[in-house]
Protein backbone atom coordinates (compact mmCIF):
# COMPACT_ATOMS: atom_id res chain seq x y z
CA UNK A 1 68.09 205.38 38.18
CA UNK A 2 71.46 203.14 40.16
CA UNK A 3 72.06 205.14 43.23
CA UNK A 4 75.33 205.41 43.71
CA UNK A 5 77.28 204.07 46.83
CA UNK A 6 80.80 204.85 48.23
CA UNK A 7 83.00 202.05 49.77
CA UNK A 8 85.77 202.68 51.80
CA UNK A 9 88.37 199.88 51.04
CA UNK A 10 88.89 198.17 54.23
CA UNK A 11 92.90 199.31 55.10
CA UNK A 12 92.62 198.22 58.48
CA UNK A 13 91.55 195.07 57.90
CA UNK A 14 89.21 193.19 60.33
CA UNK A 15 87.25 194.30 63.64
CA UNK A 16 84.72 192.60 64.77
CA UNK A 17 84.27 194.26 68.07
CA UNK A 18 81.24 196.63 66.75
CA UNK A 19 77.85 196.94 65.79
CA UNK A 20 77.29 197.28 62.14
CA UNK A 21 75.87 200.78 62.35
CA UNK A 22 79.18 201.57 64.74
CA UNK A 23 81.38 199.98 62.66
CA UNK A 24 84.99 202.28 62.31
CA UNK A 25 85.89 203.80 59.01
CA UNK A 26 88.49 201.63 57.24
CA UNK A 27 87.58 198.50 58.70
CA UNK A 28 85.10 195.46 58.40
CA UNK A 29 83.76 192.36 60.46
CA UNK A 30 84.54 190.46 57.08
CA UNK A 31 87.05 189.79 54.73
CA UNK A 32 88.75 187.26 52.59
CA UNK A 33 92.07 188.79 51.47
CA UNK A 34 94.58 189.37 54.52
CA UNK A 35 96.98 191.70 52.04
CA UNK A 36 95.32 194.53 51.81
CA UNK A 37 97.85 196.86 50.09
CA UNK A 38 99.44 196.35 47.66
CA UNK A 39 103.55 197.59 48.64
CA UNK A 40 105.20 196.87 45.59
CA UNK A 41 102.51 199.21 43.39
CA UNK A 42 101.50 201.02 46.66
CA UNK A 43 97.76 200.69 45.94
CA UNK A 44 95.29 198.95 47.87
CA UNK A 45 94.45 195.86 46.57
CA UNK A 46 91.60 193.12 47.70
CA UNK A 47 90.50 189.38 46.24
CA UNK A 48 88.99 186.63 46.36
CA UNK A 49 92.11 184.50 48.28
CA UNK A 50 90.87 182.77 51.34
CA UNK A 51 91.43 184.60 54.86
CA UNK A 52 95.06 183.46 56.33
CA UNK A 53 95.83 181.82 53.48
CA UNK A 54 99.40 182.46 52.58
CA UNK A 55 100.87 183.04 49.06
CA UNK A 56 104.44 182.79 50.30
CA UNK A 57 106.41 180.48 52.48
CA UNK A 58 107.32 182.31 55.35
CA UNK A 59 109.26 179.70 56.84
CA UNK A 60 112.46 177.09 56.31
CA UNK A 61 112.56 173.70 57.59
CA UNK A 62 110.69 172.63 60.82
CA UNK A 63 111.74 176.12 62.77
CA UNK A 64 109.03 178.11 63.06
CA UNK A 65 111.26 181.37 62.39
CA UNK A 66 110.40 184.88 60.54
CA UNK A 67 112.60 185.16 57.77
CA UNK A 68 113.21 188.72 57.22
CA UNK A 69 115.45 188.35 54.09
CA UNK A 70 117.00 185.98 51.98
CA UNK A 71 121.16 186.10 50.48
CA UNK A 72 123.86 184.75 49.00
CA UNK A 73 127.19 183.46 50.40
CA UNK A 74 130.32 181.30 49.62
CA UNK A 75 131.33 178.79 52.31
CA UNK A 76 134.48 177.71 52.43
CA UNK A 77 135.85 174.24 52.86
CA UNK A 78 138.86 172.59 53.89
CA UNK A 79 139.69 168.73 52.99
CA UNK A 80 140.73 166.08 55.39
CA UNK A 81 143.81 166.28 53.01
CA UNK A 82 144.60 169.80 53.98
CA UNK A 83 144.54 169.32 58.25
CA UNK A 84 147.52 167.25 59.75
CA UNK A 85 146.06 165.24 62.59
CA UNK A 86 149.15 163.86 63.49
CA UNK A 87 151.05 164.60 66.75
CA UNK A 88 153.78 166.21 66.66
CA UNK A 89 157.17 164.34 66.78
CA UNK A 90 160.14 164.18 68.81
CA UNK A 91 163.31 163.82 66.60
CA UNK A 92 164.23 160.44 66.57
CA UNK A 93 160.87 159.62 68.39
CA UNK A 94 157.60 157.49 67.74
CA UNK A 95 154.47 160.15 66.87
CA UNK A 96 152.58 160.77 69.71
CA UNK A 97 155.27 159.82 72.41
CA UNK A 98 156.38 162.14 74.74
CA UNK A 99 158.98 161.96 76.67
CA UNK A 100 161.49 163.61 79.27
CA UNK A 101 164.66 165.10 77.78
CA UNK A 102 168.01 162.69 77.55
CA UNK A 103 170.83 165.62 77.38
CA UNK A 104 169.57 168.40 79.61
CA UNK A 105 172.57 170.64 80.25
CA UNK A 106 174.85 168.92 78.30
CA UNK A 107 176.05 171.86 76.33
CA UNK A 108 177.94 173.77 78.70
CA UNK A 109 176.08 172.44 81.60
CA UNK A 110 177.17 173.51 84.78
CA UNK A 111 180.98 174.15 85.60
CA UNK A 112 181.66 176.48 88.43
CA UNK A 113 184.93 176.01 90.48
CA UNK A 114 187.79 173.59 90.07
CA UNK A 115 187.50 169.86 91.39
CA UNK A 116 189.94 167.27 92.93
CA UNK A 117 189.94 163.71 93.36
CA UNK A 118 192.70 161.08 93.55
CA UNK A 119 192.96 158.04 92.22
CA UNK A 120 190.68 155.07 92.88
CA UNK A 121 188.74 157.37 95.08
CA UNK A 122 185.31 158.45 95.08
CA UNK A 123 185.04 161.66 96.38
CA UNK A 124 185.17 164.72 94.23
CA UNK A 125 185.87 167.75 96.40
CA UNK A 126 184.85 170.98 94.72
CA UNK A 127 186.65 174.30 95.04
CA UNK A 128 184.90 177.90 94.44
CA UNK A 129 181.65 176.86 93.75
CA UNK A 130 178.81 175.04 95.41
CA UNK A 131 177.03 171.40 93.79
CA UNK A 132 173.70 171.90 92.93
CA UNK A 133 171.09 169.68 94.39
CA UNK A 134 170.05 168.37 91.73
CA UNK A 135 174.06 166.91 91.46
CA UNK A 136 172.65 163.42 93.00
CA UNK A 137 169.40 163.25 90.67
CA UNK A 138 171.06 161.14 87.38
CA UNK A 139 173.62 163.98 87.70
CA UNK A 140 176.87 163.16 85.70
CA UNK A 141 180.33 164.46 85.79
CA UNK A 142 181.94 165.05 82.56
CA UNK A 143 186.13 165.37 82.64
CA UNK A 144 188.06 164.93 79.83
CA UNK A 145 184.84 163.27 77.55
CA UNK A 146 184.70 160.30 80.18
CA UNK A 147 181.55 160.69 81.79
CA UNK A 148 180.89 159.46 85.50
CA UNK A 149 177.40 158.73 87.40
CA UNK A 150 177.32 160.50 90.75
CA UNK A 151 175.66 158.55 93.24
CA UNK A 152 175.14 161.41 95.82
CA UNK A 153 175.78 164.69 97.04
CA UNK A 154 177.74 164.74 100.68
CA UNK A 155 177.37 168.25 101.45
CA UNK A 156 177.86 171.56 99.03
CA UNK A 157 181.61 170.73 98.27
CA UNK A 158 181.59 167.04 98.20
CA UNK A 159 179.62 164.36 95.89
CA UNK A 160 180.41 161.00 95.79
CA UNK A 161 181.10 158.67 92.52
CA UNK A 162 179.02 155.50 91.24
CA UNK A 163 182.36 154.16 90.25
CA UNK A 164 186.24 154.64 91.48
CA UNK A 165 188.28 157.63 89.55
CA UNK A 166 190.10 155.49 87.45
CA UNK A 167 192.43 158.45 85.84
CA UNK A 168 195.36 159.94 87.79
CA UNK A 169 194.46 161.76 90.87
CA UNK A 170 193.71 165.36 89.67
CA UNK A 171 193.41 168.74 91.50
CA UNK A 172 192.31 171.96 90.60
CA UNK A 173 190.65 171.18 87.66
CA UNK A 174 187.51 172.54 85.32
CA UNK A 175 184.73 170.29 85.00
CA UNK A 176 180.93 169.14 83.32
CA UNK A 177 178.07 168.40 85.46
CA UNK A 178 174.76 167.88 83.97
CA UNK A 179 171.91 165.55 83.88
CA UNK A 180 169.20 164.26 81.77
CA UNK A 181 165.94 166.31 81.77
CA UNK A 182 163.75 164.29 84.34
CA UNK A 183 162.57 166.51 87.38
CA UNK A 184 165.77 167.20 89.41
CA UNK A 185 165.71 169.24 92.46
CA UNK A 186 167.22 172.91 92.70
CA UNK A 187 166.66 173.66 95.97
CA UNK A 188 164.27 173.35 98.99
CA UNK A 189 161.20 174.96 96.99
CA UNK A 190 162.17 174.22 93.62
CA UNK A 191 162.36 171.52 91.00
CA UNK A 192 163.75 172.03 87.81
CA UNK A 193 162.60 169.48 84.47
CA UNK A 194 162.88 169.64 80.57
CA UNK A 195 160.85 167.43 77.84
CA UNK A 196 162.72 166.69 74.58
CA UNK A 197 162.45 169.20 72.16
CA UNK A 198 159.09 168.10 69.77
CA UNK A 199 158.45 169.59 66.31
CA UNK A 200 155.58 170.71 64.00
CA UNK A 201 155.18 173.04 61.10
CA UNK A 202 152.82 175.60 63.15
CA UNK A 203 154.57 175.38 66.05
CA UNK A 204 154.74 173.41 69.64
CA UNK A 205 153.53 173.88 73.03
CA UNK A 206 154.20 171.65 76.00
CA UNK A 207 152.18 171.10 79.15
CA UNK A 208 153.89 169.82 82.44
CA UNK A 209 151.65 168.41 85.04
CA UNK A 210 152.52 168.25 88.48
CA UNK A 211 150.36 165.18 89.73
CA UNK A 212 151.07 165.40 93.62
CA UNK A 213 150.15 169.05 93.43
CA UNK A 214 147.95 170.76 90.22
CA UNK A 215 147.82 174.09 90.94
CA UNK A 216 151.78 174.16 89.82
CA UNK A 217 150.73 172.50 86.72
CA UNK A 218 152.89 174.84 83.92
CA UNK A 219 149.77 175.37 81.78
CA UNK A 220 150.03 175.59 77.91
CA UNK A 221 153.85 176.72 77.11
CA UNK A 222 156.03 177.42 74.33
CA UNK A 223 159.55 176.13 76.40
CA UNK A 224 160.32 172.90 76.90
CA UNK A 225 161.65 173.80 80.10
CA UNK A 226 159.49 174.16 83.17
CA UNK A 227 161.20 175.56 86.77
CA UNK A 228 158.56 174.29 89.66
CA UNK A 229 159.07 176.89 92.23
CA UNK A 230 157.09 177.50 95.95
CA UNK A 231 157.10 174.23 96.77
CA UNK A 232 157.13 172.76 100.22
CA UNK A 233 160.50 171.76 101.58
CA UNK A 234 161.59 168.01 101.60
CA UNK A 235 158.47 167.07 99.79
CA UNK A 236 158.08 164.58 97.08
CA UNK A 237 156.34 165.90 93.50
CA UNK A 238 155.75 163.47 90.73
CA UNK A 239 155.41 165.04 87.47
CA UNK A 240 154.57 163.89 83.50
CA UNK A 241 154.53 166.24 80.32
CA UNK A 242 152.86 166.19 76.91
CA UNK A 243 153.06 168.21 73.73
CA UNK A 244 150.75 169.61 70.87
CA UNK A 245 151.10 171.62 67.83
CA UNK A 246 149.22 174.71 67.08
CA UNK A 247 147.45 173.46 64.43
CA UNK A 248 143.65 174.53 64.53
CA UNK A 249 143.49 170.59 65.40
CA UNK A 250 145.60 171.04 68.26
CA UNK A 251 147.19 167.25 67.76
CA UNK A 252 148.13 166.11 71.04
CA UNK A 253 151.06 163.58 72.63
CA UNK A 254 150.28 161.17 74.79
CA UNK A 255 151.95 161.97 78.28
CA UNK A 256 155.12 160.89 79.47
CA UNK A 257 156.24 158.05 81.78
CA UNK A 258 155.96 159.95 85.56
CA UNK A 259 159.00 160.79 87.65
CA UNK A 260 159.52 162.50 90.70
CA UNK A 261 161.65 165.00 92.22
CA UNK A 262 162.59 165.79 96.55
CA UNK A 263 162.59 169.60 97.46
CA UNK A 264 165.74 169.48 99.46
CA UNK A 265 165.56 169.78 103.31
CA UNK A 266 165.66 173.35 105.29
CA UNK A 267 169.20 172.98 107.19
CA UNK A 268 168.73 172.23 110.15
CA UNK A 269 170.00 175.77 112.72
CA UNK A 270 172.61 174.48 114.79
CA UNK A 271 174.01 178.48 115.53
CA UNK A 272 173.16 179.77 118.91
CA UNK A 273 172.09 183.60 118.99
CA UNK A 274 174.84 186.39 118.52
CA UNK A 275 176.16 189.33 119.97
CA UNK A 276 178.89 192.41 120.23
CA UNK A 277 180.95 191.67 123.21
CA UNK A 278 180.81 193.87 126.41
CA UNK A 279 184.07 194.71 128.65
CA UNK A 280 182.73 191.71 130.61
CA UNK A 281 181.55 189.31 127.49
CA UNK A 282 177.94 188.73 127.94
CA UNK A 283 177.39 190.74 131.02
CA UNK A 284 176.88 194.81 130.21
CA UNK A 285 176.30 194.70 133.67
CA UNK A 286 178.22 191.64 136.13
CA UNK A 287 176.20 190.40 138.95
CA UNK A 288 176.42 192.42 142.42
CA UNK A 289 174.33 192.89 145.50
CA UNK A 290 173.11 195.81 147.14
CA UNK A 291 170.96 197.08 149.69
CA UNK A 292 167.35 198.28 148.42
CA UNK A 293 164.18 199.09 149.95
CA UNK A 294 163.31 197.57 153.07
CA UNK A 295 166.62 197.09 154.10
CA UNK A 296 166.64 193.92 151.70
CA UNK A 297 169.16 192.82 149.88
CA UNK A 298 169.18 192.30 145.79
CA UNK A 299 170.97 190.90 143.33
CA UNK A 300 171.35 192.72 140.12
CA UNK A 301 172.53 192.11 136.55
CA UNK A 302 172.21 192.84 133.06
CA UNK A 303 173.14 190.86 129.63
CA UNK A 304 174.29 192.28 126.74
CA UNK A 305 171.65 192.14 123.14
CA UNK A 306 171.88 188.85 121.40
CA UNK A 307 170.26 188.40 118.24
CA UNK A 308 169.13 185.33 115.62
CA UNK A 309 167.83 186.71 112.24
CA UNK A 310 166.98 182.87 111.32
CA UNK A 311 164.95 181.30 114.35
CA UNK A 312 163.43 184.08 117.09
CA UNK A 313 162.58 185.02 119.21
CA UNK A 314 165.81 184.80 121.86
CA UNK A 315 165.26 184.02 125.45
CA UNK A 316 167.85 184.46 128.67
CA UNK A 317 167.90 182.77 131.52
CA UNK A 318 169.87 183.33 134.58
CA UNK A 319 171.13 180.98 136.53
CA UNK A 320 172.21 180.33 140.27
CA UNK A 321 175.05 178.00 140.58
CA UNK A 322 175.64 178.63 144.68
CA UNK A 323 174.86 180.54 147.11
CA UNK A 324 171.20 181.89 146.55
CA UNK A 325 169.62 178.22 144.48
CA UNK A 326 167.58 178.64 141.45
CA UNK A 327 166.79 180.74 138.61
CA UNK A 328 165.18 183.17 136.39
CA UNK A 329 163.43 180.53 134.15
CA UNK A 330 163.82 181.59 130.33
CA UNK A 331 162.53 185.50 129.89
CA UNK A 332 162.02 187.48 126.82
CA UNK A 333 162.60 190.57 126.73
CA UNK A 334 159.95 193.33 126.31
CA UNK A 335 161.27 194.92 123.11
CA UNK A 336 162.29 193.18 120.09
CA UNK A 337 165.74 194.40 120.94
CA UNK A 338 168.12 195.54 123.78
CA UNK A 339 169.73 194.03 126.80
CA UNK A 340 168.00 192.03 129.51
CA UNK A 341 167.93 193.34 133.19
CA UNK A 342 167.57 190.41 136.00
CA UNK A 343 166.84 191.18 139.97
CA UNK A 344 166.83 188.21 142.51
CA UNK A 345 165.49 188.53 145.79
CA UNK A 346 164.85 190.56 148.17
CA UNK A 347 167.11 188.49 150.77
CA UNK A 348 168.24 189.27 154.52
CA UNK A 349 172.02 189.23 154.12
CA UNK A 350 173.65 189.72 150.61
CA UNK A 351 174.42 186.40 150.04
CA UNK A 352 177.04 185.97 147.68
CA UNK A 353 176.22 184.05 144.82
CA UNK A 354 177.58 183.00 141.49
CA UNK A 355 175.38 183.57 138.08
CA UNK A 356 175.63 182.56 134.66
CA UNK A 357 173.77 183.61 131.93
CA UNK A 358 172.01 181.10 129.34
CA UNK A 359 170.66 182.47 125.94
CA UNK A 360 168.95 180.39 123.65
CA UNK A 361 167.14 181.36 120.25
CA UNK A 362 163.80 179.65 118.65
CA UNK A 363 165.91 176.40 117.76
CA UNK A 364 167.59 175.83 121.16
CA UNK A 365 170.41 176.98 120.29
CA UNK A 366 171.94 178.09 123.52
CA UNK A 367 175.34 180.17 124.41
CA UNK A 368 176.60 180.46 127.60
CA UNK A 369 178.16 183.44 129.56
CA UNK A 370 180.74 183.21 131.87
CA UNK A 371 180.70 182.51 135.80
CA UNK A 372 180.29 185.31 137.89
CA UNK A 373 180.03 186.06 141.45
CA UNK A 374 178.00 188.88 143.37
CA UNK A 375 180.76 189.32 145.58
CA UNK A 376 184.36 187.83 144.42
CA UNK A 377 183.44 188.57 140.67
CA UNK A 378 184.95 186.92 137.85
CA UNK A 379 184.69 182.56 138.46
CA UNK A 380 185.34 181.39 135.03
């Protein structure tokens, strides 16, 4: 009689590490099916299929990737048809060409004050207001539709004409001043530009690039107008601009033809220091001897605060005219503000002697005090 055996099926699938008499429960040196269970009928399952041969592919293309599950999606599409590649357009303009605005201001532009100039002249003299800087960059003065070309800007009240006034003299009148949209200067850190207006149907952007300087490039922005400020004084900035729409394309203009703008210069400080005057003017204390220790003599004075907010610090000197020669050399005094105390000598006798007072701020701006003696006083 068959005796019968039990076999484990091997669930663990291969180990050869053992000794046949060690070998552990569930496993074996040997086998030719790699798929052991069956998942789908959860049963255990063995065959005849070669070891490591695969039923399935378990890979797509070249990549040797898992793939850990397989689905269907819709992909979406656009035509060339559907995406505008074109630039966009200024009106009136080739596609693709930028370039700097040609009527900046020109709708009320700027009109502050009344102006006056007589006939065949050149100067226009401004009342109430103050001309820009920029007055002198392509500015243009509009009066009565007839438009002039200023040639340059005198000082804050006065610009001079390309061309003679050929209208009656006028005085007291309003006025147009504006220019075209190329980088004009404001003032002595700013500069002022505009690009003509460019259109798309998603929208515009417009990038101004300041070539002498790129960190004040304007980035990416939706206004065609672009104010360049904290620049350096009387400095020269070239600058160009370009456009795009905000299409997903992002259809770029070429850039614009460069120009260039001047900060305007710092005005030069031609005030001397300031101050409240004492009985005496500048002295809080006139010049006078007197006897000190020793027995010496000493001459003693004090000048009253001056002050200059624009160019510090201020400095005083004190001056010998006769009598006693020499003097102080410039001094500052110890605090940031208050009067200035002077002693000369020590001498033998008092000798009298006549002092003036100099005061000059960072600039060298100097104001003078009046003459006056240790001993007769006021000289002039």
């Amino acid at each position: 009689m068959a005796k019968s055996i039990k076999l484990s099926f091997p669930l663990l699938g291969v180990d050869r590490n053992w000794a046949v008499s060690e070998q552990p429960g569930l496993t074996t040196p040997e086998a030719e099916n790699v798929r052991p269970y069956d998942v789908i009928r959860e049963r255990a399952r063995g065959g005849p299929r070669p070891a490591l041969r695969k039923r399935f592919s378990q890979q797509i293309g070249s990549a040797a990737k898992r793939i850990d599950a397989l689905c269907q999606v819709a992909v979406g599409y656009v035509t060339a048809s559907d995406v505008s590649l074109t630039p966009p357009i200024p009106p009136g303009e080739t596609p693709g060409v930028m370039t700097w605005s040609a009527d900046f201001f020109a709708n009320g532009g700027y009109g502050t004050g009344t102006i006056s100039i007589t006939q065949t002249g050149t100067t226009v003299t401004l009342v109430g207001g103050v001309w820009p800087a920029w007055a002198a960059t392509n500015g243009v003065l509009v009066y009565n539709g007839i438009e002039y070309a200023i040639a340059s800007r005198t000082d804050d009240t006065h610009i001079e004409l390309s061309a003679v006034w050929a209208l009656t003299t006028i005085s007291g009148v309003a006025y147009v001043l504006w220019h075209d949209g190329e980088p004009a200067t404001i003032d002595t850190v700013s500069i002022v530009m505009v690009a003509t207006t460019i259109t798309a149907d998603d929208g515009v952007e417009y990038y101004f690039a300041n070539v002498t300087d790129p960190t004040h490039d304007s980035g990416w922005q939706d206004s065609p107008v672009f104010l360049d400020n904290g620049l350096t004084p009387a400095t020269a900035y070239t600058y160009k601009v370009r456009g795009r729409d905000k299409s997903p394309t992002q259809n770029t203009t070429n850039w614009s033809a460069e120009k260039s703008a001047t900060t305007a210069t710092v005005p030069a400080d031609v005030t001397p220091p300031t101050y409240t005057p004492a009985a005496n003017g500048m002295w809080v204390v006139t010049p006078y001897a007197y006897l000190g220790a020793g027995n010496f003599y000493y001459h003693r004075m004090v000048a009253v605060e001056c002050t200059d907010a624009d160019n510090p610090p201020v400095q005083y000197m004190f001056v010998a005219l006769d009598g006693v020669p020499g003097n102080s050399g410039w001094l500052t005094r110890a605090a940031e503000s208050g009067t200035k105390e002077y002693i000369n000598g020590p001498f033998l006798v008092p000798n009298p002697t006549t002092y003036r007072v100099d005061v000059k701020d960072g600039a060298g701006n100097i104001i003078s005090s009046t003459k006056w003696n240790t001993m007769f006083g006021l000289i002039g």
